[in-house]
PDB file of N, CA and C in Angstrom:
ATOM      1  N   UNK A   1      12.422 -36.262  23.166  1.00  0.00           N
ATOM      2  CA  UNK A   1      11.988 -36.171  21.792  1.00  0.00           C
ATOM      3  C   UNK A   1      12.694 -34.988  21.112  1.00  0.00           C
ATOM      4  N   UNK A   2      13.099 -35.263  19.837  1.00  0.00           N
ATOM      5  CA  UNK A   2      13.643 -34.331  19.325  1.00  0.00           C
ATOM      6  C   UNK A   2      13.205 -33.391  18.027  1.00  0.00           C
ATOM      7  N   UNK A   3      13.143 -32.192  18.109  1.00  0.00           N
ATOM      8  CA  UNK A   3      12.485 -31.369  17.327  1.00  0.00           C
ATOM      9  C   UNK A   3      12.858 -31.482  15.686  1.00  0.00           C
ATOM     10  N   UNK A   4      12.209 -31.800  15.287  1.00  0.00           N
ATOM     11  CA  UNK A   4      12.992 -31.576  13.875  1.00  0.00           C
ATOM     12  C   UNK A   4      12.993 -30.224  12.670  1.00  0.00           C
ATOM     13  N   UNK A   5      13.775 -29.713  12.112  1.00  0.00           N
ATOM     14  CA  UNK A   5      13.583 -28.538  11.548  1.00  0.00           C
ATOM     15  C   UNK A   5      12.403 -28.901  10.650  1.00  0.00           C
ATOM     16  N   UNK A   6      11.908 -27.820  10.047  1.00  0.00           N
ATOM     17  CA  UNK A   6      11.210 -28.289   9.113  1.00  0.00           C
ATOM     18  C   UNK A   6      11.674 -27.355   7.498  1.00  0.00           C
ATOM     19  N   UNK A   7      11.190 -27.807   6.592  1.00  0.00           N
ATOM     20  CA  UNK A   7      12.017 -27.217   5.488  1.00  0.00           C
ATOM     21  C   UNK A   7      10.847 -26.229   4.849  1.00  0.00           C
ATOM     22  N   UNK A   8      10.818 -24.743   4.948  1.00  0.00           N
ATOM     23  CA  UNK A   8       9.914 -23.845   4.386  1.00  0.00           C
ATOM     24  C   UNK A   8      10.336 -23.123   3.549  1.00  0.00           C
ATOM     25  N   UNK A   9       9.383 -23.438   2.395  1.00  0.00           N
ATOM     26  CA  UNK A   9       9.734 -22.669   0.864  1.00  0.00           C
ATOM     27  C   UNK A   9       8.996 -21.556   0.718  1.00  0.00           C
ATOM     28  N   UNK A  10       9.935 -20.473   0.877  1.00  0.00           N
ATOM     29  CA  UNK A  10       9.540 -19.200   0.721  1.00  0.00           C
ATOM     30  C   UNK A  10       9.372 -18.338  -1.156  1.00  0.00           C
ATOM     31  N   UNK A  11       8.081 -18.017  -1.282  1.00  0.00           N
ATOM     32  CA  UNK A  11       7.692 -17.593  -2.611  1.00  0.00           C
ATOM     33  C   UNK A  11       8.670 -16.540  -2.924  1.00  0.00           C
ATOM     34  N   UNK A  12       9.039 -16.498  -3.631  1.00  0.00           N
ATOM     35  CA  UNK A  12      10.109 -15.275  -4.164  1.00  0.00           C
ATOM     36  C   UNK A  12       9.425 -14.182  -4.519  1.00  0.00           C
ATOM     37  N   UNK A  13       9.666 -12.920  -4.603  1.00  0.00           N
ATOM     38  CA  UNK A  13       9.160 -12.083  -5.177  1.00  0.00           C
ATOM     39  C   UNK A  13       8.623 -11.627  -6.211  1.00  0.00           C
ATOM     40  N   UNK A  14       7.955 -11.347  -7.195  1.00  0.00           N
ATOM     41  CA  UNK A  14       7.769 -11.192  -8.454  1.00  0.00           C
ATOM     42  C   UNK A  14       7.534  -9.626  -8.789  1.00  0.00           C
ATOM     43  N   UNK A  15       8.079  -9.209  -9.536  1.00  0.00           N
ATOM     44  CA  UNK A  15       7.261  -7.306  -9.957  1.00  0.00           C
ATOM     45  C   UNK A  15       6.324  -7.577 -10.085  1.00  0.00           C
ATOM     46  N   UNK A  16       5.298  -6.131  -9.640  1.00  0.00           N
ATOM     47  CA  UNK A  16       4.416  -6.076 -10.146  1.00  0.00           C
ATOM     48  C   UNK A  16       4.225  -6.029 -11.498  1.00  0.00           C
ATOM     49  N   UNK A  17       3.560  -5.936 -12.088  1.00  0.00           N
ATOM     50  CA  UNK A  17       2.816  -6.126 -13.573  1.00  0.00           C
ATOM     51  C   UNK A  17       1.868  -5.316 -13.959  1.00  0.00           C
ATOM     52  N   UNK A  18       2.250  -4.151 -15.174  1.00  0.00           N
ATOM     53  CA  UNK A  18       1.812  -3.235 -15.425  1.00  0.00           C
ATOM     54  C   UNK A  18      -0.149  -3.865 -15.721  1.00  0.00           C
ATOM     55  N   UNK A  19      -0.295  -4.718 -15.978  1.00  0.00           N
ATOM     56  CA  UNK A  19      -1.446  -4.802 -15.786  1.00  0.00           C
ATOM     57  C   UNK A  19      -2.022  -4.809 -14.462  1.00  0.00           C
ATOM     58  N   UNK A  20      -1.687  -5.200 -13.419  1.00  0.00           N
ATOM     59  CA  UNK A  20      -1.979  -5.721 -12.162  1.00  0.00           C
ATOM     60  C   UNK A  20      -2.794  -3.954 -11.924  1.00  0.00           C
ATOM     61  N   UNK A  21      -1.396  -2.568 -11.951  1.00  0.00           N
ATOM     62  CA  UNK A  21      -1.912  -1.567 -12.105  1.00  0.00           C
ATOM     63  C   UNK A  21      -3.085  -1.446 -12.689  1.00  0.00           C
ATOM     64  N   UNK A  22      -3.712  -1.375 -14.091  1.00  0.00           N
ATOM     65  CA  UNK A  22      -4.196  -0.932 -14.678  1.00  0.00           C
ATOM     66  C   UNK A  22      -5.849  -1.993 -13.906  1.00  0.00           C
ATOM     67  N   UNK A  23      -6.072  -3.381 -13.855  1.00  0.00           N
ATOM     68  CA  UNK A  23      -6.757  -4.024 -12.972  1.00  0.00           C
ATOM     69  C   UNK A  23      -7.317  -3.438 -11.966  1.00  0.00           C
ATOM     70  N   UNK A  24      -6.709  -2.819 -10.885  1.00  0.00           N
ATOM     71  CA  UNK A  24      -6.713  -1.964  -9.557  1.00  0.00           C
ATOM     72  C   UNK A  24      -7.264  -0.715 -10.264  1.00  0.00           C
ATOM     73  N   UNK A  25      -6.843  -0.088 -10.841  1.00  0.00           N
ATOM     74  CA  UNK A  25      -7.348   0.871 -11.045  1.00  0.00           C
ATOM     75  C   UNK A  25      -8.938   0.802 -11.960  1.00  0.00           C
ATOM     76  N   UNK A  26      -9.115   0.091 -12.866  1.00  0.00           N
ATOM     77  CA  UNK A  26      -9.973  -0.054 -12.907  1.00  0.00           C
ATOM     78  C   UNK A  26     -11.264  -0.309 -12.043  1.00  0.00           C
ATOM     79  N   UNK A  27     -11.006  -0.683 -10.877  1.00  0.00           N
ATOM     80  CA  UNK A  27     -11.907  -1.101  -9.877  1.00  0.00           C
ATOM     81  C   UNK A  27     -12.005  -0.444  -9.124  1.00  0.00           C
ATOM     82  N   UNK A  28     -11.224   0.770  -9.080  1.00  0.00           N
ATOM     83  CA  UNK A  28     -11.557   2.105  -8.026  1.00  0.00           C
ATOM     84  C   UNK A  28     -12.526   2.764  -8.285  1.00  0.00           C
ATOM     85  N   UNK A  29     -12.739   3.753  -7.075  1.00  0.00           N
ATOM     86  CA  UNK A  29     -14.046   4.531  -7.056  1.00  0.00           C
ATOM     87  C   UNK A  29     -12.857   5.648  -7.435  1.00  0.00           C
ATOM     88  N   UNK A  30     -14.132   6.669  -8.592  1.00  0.00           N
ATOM     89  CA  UNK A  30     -13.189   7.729  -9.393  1.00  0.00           C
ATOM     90  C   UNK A  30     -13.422   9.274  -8.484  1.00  0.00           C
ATOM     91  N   UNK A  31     -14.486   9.468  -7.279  1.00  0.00           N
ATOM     92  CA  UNK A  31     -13.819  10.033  -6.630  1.00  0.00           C
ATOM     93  C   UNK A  31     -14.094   9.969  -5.192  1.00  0.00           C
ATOM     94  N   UNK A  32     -13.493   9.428  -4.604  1.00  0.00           N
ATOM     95  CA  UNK A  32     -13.324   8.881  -3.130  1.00  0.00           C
ATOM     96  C   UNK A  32     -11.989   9.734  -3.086  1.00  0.00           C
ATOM     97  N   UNK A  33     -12.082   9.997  -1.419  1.00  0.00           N
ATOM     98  CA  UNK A  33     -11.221  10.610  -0.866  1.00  0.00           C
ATOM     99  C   UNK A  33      -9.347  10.168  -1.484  1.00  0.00           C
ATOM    100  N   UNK A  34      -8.963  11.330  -2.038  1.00  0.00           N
ATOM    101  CA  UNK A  34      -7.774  11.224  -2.836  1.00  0.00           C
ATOM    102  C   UNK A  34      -6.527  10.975  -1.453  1.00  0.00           C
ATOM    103  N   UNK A  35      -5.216  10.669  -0.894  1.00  0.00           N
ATOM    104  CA  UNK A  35      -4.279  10.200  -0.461  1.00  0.00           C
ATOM    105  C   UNK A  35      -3.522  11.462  -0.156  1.00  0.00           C
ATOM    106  N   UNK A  36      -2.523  11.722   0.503  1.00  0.00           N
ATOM    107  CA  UNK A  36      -1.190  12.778   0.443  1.00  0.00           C
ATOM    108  C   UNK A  36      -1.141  13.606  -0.899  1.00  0.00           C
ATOM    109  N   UNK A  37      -0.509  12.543  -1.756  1.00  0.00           N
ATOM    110  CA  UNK A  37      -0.420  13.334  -3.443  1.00  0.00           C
ATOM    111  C   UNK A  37      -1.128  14.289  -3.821  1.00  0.00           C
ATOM    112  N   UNK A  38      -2.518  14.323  -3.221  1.00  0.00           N
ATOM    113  CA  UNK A  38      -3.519  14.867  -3.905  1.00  0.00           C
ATOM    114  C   UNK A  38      -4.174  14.390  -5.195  1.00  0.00           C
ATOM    115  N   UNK A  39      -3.739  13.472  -5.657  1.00  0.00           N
ATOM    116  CA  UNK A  39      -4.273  12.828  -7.000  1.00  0.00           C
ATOM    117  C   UNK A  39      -5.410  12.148  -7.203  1.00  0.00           C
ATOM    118  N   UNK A  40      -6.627  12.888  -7.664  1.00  0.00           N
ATOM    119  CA  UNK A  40      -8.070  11.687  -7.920  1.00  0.00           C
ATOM    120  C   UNK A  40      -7.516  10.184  -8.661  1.00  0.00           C
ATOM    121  N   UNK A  41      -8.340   9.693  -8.186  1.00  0.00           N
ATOM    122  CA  UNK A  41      -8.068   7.932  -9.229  1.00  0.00           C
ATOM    123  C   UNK A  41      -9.080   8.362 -10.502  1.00  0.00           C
ATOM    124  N   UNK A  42      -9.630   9.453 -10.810  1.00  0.00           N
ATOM    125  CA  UNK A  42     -10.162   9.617 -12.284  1.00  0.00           C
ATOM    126  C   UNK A  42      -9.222   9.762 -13.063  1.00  0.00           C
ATOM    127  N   UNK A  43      -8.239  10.684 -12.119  1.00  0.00           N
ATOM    128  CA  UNK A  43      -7.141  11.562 -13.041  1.00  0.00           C
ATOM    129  C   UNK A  43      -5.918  10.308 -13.556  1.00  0.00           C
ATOM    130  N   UNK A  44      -6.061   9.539 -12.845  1.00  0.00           N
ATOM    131  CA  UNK A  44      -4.934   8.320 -13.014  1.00  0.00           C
ATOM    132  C   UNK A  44      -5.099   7.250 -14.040  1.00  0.00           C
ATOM    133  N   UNK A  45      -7.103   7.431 -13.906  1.00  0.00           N
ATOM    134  CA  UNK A  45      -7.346   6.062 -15.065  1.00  0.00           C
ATOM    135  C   UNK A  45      -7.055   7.206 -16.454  1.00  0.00           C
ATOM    136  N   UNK A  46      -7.673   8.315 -16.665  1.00  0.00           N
ATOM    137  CA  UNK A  46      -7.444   9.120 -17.640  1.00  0.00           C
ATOM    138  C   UNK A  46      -5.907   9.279 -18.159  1.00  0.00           C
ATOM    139  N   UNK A  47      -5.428   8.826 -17.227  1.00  0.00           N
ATOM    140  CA  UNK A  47      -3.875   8.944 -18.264  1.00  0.00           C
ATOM    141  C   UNK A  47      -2.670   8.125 -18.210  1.00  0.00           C
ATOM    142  N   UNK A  48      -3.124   6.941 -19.215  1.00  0.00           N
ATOM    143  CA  UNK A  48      -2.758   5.485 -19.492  1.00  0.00           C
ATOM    144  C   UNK A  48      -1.304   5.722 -19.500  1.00  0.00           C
ATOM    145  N   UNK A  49      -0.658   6.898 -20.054  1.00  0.00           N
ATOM    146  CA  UNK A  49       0.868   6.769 -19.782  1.00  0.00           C
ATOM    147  C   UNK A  49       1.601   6.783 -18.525  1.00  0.00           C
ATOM    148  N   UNK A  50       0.660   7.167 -17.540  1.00  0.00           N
ATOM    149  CA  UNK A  50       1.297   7.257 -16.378  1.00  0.00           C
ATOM    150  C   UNK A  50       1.517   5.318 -15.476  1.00  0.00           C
ATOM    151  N   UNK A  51       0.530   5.051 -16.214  1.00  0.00           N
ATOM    152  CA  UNK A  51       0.570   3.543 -15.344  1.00  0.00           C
ATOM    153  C   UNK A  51       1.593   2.648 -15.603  1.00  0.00           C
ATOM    154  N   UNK A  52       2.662   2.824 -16.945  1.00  0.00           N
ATOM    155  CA  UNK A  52       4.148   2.500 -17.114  1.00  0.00           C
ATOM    156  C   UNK A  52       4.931   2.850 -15.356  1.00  0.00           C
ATOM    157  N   UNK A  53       4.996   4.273 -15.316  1.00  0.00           N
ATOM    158  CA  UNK A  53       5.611   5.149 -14.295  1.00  0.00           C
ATOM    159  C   UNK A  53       5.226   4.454 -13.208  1.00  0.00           C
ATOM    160  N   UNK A  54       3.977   4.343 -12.681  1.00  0.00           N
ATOM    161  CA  UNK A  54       3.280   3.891 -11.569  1.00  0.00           C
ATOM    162  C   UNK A  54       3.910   2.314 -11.283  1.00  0.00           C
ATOM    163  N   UNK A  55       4.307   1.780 -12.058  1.00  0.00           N
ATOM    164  CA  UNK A  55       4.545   0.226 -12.088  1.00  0.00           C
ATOM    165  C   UNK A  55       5.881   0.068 -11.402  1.00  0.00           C
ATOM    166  N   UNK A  56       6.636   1.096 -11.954  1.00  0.00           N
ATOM    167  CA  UNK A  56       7.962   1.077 -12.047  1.00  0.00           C
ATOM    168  C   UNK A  56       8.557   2.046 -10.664  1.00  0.00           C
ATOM    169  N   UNK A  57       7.633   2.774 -10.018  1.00  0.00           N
ATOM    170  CA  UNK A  57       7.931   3.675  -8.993  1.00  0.00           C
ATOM    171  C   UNK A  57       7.667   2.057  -7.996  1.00  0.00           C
ATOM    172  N   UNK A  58       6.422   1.738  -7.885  1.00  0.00           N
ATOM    173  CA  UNK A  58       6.489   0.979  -7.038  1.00  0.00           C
ATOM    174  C   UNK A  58       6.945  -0.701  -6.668  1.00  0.00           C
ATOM    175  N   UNK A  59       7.563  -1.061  -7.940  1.00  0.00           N
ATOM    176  CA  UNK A  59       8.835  -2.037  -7.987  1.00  0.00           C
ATOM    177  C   UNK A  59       9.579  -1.502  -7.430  1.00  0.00           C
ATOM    178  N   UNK A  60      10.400  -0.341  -7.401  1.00  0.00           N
ATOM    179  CA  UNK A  60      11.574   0.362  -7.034  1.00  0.00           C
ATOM    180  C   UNK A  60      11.464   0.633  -5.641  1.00  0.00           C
ATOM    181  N   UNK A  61      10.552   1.164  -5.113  1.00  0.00           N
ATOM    182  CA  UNK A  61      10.130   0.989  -3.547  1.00  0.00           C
ATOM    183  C   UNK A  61      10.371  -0.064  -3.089  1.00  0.00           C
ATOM    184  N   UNK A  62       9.295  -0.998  -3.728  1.00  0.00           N
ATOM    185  CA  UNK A  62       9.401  -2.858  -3.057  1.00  0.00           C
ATOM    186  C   UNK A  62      10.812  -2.909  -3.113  1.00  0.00           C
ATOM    187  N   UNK A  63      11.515  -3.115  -4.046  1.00  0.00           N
ATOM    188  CA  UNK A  63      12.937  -3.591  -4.073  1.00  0.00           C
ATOM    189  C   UNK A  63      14.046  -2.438  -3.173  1.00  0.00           C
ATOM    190  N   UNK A  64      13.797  -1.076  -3.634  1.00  0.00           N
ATOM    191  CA  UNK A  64      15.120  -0.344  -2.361  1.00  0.00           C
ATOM    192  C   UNK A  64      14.039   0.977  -1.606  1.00  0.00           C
ATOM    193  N   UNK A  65      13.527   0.292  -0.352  1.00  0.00           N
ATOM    194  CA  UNK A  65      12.640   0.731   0.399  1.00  0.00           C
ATOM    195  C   UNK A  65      13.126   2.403   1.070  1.00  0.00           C
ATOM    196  N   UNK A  66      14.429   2.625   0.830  1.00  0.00           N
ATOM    197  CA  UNK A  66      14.829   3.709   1.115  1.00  0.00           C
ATOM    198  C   UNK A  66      14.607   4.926   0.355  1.00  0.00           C
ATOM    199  N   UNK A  67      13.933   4.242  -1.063  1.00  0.00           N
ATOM    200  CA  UNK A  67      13.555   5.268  -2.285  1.00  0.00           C
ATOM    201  C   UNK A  67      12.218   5.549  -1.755  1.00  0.00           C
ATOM    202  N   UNK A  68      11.566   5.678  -1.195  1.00  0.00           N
ATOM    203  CA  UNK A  68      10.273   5.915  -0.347  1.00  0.00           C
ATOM    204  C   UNK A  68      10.457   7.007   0.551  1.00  0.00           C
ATOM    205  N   UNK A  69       9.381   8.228  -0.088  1.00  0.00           N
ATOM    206  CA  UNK A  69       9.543   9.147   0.312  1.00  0.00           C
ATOM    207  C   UNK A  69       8.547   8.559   1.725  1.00  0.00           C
ATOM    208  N   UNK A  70       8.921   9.699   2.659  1.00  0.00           N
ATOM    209  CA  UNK A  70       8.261   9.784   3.922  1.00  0.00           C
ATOM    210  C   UNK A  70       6.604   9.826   4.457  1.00  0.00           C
ATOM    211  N   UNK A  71       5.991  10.894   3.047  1.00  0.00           N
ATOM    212  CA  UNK A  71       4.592  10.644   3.124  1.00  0.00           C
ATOM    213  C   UNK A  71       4.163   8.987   2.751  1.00  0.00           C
ATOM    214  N   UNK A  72       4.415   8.565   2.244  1.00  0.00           N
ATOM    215  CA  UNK A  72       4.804   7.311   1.323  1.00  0.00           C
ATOM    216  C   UNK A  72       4.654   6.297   2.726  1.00  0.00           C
ATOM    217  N   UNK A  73       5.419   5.994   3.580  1.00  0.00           N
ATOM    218  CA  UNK A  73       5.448   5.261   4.761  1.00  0.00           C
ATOM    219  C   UNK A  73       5.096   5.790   6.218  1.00  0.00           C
ATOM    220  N   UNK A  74       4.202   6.716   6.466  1.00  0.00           N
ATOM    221  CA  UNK A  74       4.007   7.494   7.168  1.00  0.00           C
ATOM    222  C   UNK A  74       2.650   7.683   7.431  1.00  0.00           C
ATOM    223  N   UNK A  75       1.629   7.242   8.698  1.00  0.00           N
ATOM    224  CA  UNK A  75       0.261   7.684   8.629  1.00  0.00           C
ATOM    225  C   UNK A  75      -0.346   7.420   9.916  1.00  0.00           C
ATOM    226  N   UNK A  76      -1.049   7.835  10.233  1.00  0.00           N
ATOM    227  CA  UNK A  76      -1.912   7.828  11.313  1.00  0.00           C
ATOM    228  C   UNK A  76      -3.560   7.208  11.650  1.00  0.00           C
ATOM    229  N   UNK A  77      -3.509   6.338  12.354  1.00  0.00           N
ATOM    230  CA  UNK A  77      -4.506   5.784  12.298  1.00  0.00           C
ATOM    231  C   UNK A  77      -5.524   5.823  13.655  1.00  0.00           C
ATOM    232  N   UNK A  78      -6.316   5.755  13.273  1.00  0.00           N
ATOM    233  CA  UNK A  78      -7.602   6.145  14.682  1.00  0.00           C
ATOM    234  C   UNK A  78      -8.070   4.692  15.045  1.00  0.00           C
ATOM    235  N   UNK A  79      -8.537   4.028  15.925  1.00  0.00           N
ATOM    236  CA  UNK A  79      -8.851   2.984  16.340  1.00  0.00           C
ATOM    237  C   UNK A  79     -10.566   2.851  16.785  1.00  0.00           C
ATOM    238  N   UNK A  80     -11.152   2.607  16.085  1.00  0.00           N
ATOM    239  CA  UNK A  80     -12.865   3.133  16.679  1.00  0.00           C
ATOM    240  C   UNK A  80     -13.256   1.158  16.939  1.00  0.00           C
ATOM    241  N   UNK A  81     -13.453   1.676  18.436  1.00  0.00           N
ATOM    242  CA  UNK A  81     -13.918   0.193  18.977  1.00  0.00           C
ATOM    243  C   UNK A  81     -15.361   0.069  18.128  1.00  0.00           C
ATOM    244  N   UNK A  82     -15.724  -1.199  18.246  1.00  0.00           N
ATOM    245  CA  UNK A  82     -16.989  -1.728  17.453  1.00  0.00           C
ATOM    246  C   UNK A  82     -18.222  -1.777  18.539  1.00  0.00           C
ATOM    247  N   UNK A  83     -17.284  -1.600  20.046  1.00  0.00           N
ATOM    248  CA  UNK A  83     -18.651  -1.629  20.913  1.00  0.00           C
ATOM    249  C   UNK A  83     -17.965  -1.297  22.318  1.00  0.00           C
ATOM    250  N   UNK A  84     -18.542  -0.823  23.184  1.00  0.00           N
ATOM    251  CA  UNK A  84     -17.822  -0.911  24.212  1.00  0.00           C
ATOM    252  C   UNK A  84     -17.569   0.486  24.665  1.00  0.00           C
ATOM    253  N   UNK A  85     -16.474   0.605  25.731  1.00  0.00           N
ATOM    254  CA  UNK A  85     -16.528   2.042  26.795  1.00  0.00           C
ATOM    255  C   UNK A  85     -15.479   2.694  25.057  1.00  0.00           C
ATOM    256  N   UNK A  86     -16.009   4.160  24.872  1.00  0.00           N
ATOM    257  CA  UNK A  86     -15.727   4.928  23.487  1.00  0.00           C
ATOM    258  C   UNK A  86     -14.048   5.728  24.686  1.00  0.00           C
ATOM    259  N   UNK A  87     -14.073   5.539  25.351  1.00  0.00           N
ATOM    260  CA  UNK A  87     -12.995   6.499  26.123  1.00  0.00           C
ATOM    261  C   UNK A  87     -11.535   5.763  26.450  1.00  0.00           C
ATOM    262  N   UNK A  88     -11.741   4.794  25.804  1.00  0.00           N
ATOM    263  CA  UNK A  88     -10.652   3.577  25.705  1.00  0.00           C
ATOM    264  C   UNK A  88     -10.056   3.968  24.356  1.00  0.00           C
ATOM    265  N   UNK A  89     -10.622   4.515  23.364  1.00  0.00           N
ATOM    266  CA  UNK A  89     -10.234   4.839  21.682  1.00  0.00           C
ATOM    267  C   UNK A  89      -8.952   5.366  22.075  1.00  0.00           C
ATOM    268  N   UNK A  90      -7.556   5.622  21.276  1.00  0.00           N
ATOM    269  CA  UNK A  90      -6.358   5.812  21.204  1.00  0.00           C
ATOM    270  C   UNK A  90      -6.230   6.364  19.940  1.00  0.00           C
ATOM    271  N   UNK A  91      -4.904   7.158  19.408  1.00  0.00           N
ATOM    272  CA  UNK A  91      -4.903   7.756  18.625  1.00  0.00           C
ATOM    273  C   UNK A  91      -3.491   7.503  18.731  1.00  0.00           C
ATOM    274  N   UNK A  92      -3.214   6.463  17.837  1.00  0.00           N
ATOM    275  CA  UNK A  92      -1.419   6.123  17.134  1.00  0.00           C
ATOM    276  C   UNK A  92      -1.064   6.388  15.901  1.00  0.00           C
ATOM    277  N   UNK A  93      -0.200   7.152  16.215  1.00  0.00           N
ATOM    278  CA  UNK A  93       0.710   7.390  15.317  1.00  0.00           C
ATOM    279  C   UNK A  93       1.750   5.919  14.633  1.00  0.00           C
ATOM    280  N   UNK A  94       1.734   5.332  13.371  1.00  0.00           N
ATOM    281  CA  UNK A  94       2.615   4.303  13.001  1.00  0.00           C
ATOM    282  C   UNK A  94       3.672   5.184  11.845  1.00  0.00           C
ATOM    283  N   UNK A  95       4.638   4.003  12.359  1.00  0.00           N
ATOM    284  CA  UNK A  95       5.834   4.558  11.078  1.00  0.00           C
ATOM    285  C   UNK A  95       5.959   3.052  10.395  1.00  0.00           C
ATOM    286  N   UNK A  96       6.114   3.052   9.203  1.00  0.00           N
ATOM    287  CA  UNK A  96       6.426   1.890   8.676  1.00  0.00           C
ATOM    288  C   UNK A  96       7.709   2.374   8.041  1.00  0.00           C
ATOM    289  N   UNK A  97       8.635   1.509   8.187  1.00  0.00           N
ATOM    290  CA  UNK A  97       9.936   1.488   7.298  1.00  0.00           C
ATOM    291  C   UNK A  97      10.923  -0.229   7.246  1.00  0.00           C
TER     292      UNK A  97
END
């Protein structure tokens, strides 16, 4: 029997959309633990000119991933089992690039 390819249509990319920003942000908590930057999400909804910038930094990432600073792709994550021996937990370090 012979395999046949099959034909898969892959979605193309689209920019984000300065609304998509402004959406997200609206739906954040205004002060939950802030990221690397140091930046509250109060301070971000408070200043509508920045969400042009914000749109456009992270199109530019998506599209040339090398414009990504290091904090940016860089983080550490803890693994907390949901049940079970606690001395199995690990502590990895990931790099995304």
């Amino acid at each position: 029997m012979r395999e046949q390819k099959r034909k898969t249509n892959y979605m193309g990319w689209m920019p984000i959309q300065i609304t998509e920003i402004i959406s997200y942000l609206s739906k954040a908590h205004n002060w939950k633990s802030h990221g690397s930057d140091q930046i509250q999400t109060c301070g971000l909804k408070a200043l509508p000119a920045t969400h042009r910038h914000i749109t456009n930094n992270f199109n530019e990432i998506i599209e040339e991933t090398e414009k990504a600073a290091d904090w940016f792709t860089t983080g550490i994550t803890y693994l907390i089992p949901k049940s079970g021996d606690n001395k199995e937990v690990k502590t990895t370090e990931l790099l995304h690039a």
